[in-house]
C-alpha atoms as a PDB file:
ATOM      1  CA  UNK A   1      10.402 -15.331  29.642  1.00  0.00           C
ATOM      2  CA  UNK A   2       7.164 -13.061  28.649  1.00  0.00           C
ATOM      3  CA  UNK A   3       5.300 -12.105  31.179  1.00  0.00           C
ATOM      4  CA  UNK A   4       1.617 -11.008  30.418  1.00  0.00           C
ATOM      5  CA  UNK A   5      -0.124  -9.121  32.827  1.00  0.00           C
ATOM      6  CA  UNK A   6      -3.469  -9.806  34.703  1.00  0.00           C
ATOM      7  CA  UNK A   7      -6.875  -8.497  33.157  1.00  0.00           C
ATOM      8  CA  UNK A   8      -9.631  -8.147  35.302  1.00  0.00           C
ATOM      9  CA  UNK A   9     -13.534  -8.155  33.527  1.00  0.00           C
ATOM     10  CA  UNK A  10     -15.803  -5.539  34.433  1.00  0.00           C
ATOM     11  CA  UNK A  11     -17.961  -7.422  36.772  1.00  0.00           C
ATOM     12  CA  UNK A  12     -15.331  -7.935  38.666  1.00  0.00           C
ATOM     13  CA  UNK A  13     -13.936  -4.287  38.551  1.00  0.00           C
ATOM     14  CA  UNK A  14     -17.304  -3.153  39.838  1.00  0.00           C
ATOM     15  CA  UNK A  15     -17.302  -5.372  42.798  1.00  0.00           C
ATOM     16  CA  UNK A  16     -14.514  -4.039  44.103  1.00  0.00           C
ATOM     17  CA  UNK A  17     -15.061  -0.751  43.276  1.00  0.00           C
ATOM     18  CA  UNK A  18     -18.242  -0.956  45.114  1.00  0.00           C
ATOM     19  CA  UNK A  19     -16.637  -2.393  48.135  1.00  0.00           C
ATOM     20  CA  UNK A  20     -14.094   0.126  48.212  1.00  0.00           C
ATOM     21  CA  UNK A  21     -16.465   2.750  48.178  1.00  0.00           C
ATOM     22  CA  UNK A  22     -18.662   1.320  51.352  1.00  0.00           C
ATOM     23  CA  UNK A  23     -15.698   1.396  53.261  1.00  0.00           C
ATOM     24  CA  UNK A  24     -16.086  -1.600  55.435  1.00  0.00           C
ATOM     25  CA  UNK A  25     -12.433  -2.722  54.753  1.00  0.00           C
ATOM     26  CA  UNK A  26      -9.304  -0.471  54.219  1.00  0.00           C
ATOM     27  CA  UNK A  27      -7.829  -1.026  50.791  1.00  0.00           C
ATOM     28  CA  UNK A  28      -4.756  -2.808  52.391  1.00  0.00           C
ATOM     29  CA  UNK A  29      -7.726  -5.218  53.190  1.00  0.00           C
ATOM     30  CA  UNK A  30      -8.984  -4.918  49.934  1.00  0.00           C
ATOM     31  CA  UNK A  31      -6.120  -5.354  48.061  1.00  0.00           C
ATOM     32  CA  UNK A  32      -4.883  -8.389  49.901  1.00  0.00           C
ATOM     33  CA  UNK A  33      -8.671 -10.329  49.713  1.00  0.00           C
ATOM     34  CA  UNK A  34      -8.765  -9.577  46.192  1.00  0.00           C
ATOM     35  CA  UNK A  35      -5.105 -10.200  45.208  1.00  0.00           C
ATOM     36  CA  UNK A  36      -5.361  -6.728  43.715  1.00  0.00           C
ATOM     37  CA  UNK A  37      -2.920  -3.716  44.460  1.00  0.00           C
ATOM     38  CA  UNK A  38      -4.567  -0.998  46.295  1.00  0.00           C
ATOM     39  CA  UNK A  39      -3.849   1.875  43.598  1.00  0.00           C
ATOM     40  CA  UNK A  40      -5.802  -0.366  40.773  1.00  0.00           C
ATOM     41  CA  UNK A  41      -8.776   0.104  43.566  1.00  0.00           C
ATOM     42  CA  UNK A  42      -8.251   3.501  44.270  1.00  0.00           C
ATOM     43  CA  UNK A  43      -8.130   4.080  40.639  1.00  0.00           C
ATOM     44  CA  UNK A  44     -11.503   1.837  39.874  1.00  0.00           C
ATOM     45  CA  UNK A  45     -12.930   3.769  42.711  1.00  0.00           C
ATOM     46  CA  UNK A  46     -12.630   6.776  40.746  1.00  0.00           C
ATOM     47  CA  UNK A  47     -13.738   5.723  37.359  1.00  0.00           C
ATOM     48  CA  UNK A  48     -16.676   4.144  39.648  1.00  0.00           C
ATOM     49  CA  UNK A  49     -17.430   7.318  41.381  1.00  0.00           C
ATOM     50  CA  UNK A  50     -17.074   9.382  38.022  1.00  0.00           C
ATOM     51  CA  UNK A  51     -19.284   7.092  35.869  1.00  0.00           C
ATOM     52  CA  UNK A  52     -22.527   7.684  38.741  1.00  0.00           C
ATOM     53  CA  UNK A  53     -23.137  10.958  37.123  1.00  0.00           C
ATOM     54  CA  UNK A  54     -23.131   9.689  33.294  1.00  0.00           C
ATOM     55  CA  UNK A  55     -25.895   7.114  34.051  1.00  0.00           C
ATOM     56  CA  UNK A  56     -28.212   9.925  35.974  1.00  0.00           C
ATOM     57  CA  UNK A  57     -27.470  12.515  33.632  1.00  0.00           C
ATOM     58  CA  UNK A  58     -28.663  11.398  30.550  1.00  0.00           C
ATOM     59  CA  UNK A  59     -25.920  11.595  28.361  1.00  0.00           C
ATOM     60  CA  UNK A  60     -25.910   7.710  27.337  1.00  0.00           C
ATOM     61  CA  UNK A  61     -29.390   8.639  26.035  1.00  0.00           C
ATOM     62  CA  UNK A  62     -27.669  11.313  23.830  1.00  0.00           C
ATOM     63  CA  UNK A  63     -24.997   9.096  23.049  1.00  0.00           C
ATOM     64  CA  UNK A  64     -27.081   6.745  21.822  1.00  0.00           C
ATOM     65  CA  UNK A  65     -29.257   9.140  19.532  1.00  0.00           C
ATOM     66  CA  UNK A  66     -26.433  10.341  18.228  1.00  0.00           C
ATOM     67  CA  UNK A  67     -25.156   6.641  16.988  1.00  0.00           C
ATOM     68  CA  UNK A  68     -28.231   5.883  15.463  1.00  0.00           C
ATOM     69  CA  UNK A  69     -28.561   9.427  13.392  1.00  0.00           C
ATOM     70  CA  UNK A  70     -24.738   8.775  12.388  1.00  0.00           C
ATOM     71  CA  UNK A  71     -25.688   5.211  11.374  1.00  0.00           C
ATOM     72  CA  UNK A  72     -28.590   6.150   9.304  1.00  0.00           C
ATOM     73  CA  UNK A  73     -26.248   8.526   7.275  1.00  0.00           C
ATOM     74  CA  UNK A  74     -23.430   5.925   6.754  1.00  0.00           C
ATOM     75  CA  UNK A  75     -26.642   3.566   5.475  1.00  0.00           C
ATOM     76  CA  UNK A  76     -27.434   6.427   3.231  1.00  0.00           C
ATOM     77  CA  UNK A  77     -24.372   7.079   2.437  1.00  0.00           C
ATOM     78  CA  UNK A  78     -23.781   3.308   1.328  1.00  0.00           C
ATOM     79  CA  UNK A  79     -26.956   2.991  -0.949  1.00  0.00           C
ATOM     80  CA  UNK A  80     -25.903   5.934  -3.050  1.00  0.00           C
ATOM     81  CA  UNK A  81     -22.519   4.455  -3.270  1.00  0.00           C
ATOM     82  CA  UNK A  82     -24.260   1.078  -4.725  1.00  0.00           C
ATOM     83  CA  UNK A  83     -25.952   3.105  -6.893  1.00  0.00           C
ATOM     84  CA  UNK A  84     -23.308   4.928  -8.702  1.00  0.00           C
ATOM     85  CA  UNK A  85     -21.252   1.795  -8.982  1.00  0.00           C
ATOM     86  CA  UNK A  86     -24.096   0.009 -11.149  1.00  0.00           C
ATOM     87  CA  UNK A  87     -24.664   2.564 -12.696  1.00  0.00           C
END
């Protein structure tokens, strides 16, 4: 018999994340309201916790430029492609 194992969506990641992180419950608590072990918080905690500084320093913003400018070429890159095939 296969056993699959459980995926959890981000939403739902964050919320507990977030909970862990006020502290109102241990993650014994946690873990047994949200059916979750408390290392998969600890470890969402973490990733929570690390992400903070990405979204306040900017670097999606880079990211993102960088995507775009890499796009454009690939577009470029893809016309004159088209072009020497018909030709």
């Amino acid at each position: 018999m296969k056993t699959t194992r459980k995926r959890y969506g981000a939403e739902f990641k964050a919320k507990v994340a977030l909970e862990a992180i006020r502290g109102d419950l241990t993650l014994a608590e946690l873990a047994a309201k949200h059916g979750v072990h408390h290392t998969m918080i600890t470890v969402w905690k973490r990733q929570a916790i690390d992400g903070m500084a990405s979204t306040f320093s900017g670097a999606g913003d880079a990211a993102k430029a960088a995507s775009n400018a890499e796009v454009d070429k690939l577009h470029a890159k893809i016309g004159q492609l088209l072009v020497e095939r018909d030709f």
